[in-house]
PDB file of N, CA and C in Angstrom:
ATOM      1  N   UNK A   1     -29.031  36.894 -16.426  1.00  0.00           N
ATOM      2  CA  UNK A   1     -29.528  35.676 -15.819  1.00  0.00           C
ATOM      3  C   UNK A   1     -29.793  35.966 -14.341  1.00  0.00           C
ATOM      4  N   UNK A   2     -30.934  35.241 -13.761  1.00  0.00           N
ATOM      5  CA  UNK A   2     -31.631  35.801 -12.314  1.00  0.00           C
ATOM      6  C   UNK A   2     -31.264  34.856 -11.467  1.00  0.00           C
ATOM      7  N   UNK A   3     -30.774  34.953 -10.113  1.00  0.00           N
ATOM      8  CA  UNK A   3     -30.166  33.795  -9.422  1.00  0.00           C
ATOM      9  C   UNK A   3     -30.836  32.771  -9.262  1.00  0.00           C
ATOM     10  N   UNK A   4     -32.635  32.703  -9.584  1.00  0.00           N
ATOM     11  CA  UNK A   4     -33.297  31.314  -9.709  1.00  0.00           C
ATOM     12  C   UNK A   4     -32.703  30.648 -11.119  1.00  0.00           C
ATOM     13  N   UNK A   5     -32.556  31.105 -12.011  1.00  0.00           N
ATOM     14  CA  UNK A   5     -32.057  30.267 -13.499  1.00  0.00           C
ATOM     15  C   UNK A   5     -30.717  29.844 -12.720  1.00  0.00           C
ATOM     16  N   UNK A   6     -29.552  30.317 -12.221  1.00  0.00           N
ATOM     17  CA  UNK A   6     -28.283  29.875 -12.050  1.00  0.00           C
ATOM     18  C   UNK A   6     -28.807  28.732 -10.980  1.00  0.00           C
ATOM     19  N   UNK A   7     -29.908  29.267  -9.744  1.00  0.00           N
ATOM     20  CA  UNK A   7     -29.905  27.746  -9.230  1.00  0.00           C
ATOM     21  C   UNK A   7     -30.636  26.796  -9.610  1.00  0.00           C
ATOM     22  N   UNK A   8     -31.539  26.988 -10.640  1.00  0.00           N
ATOM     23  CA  UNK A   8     -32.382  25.710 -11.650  1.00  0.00           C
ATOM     24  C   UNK A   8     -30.751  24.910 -12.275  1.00  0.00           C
ATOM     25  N   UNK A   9     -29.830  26.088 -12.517  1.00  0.00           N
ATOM     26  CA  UNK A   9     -29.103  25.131 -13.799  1.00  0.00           C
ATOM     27  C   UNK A   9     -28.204  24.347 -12.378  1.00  0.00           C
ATOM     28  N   UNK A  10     -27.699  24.675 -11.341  1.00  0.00           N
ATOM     29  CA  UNK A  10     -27.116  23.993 -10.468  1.00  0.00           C
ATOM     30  C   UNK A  10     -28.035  23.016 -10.171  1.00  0.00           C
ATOM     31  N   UNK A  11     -29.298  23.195  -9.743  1.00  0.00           N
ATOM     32  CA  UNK A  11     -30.161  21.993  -9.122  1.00  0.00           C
ATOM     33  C   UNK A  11     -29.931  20.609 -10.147  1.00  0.00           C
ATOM     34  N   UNK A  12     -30.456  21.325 -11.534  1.00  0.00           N
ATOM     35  CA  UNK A  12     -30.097  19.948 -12.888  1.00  0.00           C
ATOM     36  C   UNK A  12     -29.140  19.093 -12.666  1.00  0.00           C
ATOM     37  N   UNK A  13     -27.820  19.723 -12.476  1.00  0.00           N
ATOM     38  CA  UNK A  13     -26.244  19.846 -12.880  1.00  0.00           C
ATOM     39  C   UNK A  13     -25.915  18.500 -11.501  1.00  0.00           C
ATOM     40  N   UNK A  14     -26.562  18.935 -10.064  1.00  0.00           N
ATOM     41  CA  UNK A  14     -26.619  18.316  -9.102  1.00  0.00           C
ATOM     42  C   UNK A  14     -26.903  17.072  -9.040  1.00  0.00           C
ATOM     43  N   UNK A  15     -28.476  17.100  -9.691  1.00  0.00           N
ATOM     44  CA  UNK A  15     -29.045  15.969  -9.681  1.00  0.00           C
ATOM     45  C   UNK A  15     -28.805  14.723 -10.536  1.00  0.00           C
ATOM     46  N   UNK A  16     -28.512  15.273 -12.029  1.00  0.00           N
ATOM     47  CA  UNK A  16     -28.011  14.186 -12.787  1.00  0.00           C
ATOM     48  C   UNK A  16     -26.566  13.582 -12.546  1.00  0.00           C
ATOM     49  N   UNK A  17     -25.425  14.588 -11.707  1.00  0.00           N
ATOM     50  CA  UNK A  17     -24.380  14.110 -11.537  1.00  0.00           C
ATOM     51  C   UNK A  17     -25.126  12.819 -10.431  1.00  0.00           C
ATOM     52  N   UNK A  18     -25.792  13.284  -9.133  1.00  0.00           N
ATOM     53  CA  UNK A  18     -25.888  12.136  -8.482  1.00  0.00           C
ATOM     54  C   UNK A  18     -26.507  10.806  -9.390  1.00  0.00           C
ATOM     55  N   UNK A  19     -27.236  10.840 -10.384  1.00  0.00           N
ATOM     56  CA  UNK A  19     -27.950   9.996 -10.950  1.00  0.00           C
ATOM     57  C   UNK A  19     -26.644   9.050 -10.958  1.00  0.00           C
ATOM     58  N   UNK A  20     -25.987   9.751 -12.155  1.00  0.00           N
ATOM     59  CA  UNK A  20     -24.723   8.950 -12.764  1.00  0.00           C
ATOM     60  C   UNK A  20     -23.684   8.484 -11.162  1.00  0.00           C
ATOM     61  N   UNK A  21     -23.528   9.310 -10.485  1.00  0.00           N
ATOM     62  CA  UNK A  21     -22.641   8.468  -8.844  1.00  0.00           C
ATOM     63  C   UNK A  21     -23.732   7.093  -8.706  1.00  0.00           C
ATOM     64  N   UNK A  22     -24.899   7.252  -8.762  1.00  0.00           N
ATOM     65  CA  UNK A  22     -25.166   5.885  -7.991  1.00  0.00           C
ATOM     66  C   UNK A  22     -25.597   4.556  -9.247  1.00  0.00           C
ATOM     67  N   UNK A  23     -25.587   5.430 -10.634  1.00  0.00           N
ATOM     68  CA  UNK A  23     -25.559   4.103 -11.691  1.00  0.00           C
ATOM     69  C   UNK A  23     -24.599   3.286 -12.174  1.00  0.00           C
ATOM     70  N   UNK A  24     -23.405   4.275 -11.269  1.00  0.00           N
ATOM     71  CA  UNK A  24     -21.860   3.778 -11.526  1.00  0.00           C
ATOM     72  C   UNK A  24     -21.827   2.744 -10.548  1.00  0.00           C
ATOM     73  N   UNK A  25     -22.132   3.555  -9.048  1.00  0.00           N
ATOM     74  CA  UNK A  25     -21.643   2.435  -7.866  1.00  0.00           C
ATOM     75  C   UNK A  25     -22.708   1.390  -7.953  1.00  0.00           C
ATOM     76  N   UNK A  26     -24.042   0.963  -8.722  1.00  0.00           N
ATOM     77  CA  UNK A  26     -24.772   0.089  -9.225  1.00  0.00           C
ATOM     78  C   UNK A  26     -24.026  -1.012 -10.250  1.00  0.00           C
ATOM     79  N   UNK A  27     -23.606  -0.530 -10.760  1.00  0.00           N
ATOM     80  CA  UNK A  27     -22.591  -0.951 -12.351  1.00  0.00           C
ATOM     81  C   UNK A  27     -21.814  -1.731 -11.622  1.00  0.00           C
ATOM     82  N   UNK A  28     -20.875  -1.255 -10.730  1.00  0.00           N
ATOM     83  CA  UNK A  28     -19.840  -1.508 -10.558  1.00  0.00           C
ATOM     84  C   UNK A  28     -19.921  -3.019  -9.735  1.00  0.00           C
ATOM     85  N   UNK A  29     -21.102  -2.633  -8.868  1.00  0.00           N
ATOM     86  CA  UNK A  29     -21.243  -4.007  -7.932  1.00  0.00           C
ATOM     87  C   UNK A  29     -22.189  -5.046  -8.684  1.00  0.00           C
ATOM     88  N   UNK A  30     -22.461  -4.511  -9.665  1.00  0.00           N
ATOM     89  CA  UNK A  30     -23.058  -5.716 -10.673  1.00  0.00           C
ATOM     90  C   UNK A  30     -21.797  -6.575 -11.158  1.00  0.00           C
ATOM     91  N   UNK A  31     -21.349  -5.705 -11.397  1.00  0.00           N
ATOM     92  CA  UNK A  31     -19.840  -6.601 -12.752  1.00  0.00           C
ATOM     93  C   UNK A  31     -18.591  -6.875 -11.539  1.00  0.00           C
ATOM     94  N   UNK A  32     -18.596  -6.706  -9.853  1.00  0.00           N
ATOM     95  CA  UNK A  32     -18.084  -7.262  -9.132  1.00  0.00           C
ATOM     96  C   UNK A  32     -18.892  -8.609  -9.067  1.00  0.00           C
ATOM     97  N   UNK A  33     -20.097  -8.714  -8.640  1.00  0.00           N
ATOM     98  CA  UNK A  33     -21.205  -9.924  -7.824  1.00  0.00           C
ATOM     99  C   UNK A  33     -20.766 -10.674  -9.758  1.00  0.00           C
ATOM    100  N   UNK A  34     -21.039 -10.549 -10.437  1.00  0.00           N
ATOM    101  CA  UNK A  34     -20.786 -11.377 -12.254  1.00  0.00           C
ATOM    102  C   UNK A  34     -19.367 -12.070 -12.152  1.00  0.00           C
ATOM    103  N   UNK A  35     -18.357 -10.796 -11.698  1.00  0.00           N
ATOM    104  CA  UNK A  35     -16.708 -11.170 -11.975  1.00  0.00           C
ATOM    105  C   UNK A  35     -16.819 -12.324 -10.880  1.00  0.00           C
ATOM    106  N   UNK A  36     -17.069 -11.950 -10.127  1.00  0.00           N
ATOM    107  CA  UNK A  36     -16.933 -13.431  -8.819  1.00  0.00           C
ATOM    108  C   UNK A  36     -17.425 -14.688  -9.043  1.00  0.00           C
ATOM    109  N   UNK A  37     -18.720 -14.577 -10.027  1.00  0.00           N
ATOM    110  CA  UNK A  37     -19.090 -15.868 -10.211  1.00  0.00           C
ATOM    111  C   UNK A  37     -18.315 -16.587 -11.206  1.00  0.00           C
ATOM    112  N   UNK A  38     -17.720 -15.207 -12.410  1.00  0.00           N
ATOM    113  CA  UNK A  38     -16.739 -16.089 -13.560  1.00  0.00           C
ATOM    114  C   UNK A  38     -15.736 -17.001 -12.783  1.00  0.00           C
ATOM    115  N   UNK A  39     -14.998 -15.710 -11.877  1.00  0.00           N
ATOM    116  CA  UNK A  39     -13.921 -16.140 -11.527  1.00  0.00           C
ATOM    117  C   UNK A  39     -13.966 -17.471 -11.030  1.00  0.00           C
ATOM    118  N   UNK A  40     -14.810 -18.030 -10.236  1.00  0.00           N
ATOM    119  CA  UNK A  40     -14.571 -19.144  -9.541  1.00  0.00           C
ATOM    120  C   UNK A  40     -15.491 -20.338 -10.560  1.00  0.00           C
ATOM    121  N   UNK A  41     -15.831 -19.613 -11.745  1.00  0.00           N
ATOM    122  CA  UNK A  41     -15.941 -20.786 -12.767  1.00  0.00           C
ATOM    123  C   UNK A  41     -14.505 -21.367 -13.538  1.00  0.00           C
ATOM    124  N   UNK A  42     -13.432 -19.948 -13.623  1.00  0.00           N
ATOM    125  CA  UNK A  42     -12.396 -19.647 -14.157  1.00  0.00           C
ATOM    126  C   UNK A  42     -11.435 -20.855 -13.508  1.00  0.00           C
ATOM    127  N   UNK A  43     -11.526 -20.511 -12.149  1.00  0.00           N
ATOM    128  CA  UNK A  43     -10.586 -21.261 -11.642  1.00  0.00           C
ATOM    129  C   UNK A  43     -10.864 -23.148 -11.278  1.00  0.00           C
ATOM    130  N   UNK A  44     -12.038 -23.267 -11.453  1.00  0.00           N
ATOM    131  CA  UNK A  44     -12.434 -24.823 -11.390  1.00  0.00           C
ATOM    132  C   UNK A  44     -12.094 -24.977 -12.464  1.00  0.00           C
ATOM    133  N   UNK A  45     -12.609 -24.253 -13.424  1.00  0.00           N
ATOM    134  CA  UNK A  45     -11.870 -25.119 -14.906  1.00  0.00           C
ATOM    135  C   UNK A  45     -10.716 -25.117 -15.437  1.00  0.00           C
ATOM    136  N   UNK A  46      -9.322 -23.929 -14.471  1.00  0.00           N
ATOM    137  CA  UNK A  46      -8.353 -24.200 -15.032  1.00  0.00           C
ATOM    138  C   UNK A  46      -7.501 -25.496 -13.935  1.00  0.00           C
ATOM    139  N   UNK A  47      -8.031 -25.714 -12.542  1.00  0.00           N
ATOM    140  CA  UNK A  47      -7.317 -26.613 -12.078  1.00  0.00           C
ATOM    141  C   UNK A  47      -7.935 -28.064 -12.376  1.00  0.00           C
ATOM    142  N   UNK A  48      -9.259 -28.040 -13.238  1.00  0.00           N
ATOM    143  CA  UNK A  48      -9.870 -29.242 -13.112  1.00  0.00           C
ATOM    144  C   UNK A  48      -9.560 -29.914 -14.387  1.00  0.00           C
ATOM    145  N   UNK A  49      -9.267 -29.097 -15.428  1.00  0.00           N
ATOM    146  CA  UNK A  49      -9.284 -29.719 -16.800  1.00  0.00           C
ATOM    147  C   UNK A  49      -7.945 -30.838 -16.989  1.00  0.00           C
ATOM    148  N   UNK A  50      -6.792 -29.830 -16.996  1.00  0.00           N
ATOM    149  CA  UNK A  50      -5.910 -30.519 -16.914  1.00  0.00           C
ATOM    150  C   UNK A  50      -5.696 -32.276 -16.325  1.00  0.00           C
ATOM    151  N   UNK A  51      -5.886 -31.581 -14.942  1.00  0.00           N
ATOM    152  CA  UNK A  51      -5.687 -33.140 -14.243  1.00  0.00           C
ATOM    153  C   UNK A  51      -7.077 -34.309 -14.099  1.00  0.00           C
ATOM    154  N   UNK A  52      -8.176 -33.978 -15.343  1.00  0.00           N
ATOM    155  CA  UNK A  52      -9.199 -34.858 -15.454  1.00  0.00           C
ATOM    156  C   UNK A  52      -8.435 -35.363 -16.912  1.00  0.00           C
ATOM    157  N   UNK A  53      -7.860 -34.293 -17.968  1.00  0.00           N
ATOM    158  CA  UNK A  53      -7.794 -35.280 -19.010  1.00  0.00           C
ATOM    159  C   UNK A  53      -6.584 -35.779 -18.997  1.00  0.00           C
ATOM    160  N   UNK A  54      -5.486 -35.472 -18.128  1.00  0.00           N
ATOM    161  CA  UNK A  54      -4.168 -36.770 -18.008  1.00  0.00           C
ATOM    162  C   UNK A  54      -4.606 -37.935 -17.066  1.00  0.00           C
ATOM    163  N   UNK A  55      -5.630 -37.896 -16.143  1.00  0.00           N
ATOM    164  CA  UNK A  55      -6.069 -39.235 -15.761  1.00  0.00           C
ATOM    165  C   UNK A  55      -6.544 -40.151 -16.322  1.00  0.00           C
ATOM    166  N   UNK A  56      -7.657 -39.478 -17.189  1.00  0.00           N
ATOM    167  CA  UNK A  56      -7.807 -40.529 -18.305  1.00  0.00           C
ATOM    168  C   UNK A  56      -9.492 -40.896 -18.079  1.00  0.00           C
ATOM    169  N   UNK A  57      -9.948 -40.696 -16.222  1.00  0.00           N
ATOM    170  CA  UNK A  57     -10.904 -41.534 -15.855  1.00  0.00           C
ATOM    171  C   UNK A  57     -12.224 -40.962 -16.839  1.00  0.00           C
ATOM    172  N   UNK A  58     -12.401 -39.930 -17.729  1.00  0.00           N
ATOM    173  CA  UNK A  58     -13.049 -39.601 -18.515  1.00  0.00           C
ATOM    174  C   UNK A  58     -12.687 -39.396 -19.724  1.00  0.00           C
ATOM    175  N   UNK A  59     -13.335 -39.613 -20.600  1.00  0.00           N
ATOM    176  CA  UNK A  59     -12.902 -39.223 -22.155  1.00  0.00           C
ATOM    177  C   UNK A  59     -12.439 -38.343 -22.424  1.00  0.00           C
ATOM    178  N   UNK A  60     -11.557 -38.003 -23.150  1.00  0.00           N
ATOM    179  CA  UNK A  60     -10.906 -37.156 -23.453  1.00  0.00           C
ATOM    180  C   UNK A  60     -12.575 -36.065 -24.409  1.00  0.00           C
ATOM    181  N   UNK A  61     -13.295 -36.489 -24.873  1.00  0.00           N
ATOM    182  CA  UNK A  61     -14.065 -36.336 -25.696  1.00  0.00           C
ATOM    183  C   UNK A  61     -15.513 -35.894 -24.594  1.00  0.00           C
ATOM    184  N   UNK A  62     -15.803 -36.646 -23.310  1.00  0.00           N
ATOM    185  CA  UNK A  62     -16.684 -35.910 -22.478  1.00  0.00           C
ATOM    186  C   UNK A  62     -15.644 -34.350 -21.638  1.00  0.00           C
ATOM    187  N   UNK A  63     -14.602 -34.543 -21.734  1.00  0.00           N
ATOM    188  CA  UNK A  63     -13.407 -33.494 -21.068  1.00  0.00           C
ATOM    189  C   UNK A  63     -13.744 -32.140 -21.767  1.00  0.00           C
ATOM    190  N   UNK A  64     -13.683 -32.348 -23.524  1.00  0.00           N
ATOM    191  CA  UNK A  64     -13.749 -31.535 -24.118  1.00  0.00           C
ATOM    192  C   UNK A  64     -14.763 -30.758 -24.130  1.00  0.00           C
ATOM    193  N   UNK A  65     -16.110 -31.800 -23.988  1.00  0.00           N
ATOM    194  CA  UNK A  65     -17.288 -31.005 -23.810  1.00  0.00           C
ATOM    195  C   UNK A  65     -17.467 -30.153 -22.921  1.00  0.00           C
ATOM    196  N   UNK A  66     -17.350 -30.803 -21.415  1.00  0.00           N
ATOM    197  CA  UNK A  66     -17.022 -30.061 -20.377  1.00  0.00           C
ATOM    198  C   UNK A  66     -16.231 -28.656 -20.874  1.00  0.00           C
ATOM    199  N   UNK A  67     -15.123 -28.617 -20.981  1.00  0.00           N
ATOM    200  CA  UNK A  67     -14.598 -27.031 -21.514  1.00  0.00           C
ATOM    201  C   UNK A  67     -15.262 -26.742 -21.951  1.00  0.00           C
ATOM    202  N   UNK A  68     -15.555 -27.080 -23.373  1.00  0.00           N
ATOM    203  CA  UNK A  68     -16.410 -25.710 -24.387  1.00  0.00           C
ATOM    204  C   UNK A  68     -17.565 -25.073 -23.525  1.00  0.00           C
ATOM    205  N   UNK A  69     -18.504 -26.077 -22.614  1.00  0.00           N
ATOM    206  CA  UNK A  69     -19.689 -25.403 -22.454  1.00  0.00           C
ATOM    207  C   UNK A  69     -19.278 -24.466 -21.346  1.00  0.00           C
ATOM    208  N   UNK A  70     -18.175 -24.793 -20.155  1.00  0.00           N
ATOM    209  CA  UNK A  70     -17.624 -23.995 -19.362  1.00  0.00           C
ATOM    210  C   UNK A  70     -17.309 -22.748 -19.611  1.00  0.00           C
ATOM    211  N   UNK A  71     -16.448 -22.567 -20.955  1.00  0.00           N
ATOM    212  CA  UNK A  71     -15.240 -21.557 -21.571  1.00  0.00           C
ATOM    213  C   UNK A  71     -16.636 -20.901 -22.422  1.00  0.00           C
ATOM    214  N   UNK A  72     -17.588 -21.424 -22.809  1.00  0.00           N
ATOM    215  CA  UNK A  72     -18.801 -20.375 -23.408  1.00  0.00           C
ATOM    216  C   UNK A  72     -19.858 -19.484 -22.185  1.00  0.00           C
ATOM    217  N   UNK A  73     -19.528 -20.226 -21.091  1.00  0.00           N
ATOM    218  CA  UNK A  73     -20.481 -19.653 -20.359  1.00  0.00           C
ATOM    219  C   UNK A  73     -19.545 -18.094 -19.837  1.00  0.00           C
ATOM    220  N   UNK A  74     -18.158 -18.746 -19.770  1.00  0.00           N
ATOM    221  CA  UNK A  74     -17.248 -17.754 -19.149  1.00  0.00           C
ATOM    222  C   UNK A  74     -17.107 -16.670 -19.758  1.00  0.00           C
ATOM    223  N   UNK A  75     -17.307 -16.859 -21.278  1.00  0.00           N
ATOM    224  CA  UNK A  75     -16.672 -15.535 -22.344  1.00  0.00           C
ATOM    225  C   UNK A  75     -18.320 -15.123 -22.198  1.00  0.00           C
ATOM    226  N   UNK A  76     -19.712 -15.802 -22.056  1.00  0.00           N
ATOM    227  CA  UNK A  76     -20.246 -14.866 -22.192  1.00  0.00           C
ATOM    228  C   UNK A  76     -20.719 -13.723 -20.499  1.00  0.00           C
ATOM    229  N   UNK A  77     -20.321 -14.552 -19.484  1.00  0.00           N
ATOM    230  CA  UNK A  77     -20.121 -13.554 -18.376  1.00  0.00           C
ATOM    231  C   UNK A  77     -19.193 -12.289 -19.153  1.00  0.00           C
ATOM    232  N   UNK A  78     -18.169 -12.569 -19.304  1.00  0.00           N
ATOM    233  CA  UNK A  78     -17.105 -11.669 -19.460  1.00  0.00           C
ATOM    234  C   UNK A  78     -17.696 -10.758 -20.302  1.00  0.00           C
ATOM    235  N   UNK A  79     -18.372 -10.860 -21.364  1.00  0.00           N
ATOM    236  CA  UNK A  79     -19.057  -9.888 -22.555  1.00  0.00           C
ATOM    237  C   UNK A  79     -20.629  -9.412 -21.623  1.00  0.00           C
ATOM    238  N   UNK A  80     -21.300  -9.538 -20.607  1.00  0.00           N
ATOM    239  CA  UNK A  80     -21.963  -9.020 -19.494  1.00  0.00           C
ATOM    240  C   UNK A  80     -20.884  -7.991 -18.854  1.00  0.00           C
ATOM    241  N   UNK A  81     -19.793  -8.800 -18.251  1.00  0.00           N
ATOM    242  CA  UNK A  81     -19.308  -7.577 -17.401  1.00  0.00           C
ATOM    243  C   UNK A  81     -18.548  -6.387 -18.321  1.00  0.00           C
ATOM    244  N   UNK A  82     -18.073  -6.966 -19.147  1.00  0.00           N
ATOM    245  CA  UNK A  82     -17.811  -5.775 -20.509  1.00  0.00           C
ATOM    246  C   UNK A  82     -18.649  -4.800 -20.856  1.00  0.00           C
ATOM    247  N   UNK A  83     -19.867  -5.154 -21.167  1.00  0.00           N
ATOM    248  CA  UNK A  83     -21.178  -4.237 -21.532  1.00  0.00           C
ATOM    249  C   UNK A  83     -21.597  -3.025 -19.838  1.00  0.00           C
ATOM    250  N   UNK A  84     -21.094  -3.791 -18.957  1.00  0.00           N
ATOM    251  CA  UNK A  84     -21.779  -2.997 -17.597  1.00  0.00           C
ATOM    252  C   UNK A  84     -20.601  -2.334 -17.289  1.00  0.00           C
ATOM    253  N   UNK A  85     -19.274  -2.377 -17.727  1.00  0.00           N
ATOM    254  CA  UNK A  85     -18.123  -1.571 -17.504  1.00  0.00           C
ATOM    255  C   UNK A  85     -18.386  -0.351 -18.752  1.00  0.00           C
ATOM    256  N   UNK A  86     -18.733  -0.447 -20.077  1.00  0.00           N
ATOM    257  CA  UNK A  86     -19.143  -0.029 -21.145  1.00  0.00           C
ATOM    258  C   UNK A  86     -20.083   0.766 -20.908  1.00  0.00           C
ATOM    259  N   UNK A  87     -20.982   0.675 -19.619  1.00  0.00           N
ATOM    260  CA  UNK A  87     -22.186   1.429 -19.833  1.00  0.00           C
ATOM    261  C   UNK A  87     -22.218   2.788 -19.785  1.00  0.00           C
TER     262      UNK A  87
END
């Protein structure tokens, strides 16, 4: 092997590692900027639910709705940031 083939196979070896460094640190601040938006969906709906349906001032039945569509939007962030941790 001639020292241009050893530095073709280093140049490759170089370049795709950087590919993968910056599709990671891409990845990563995707499924940070995603996790942040769950999270602070996460946390309105765990301090809000509670103390809307022991007040009473809404239905227990508009309350519920409220969750499900909340708790679907949340699991499907979470299955986004799953797939971009996955990638």
């Amino acid at each position: 092997m001639e020292q241009k083939d050893i530095d073709a196979i280093m140049q490759k070896v170089a370049q795709q590692r950087d590919e993968i460094v910056l599709k990671m640190h891409l990845a990563k601040a995707e499924a940070k900027d995603e996790w942040a938006v769950a999270e602070k969906k996460w946390e309105h709906l765990k301090t809000k639910t509670p103390a809307v349906a022991r007040e009473g001032g809404e239905s227990l039945k508009d309350v519920g709705a409220a969750v499900k569509l909340v708790g679907e939007e949340l699991l499907n962030s979470y299955a986004r940031i799953k797939k971009i941790i996955e990638r």
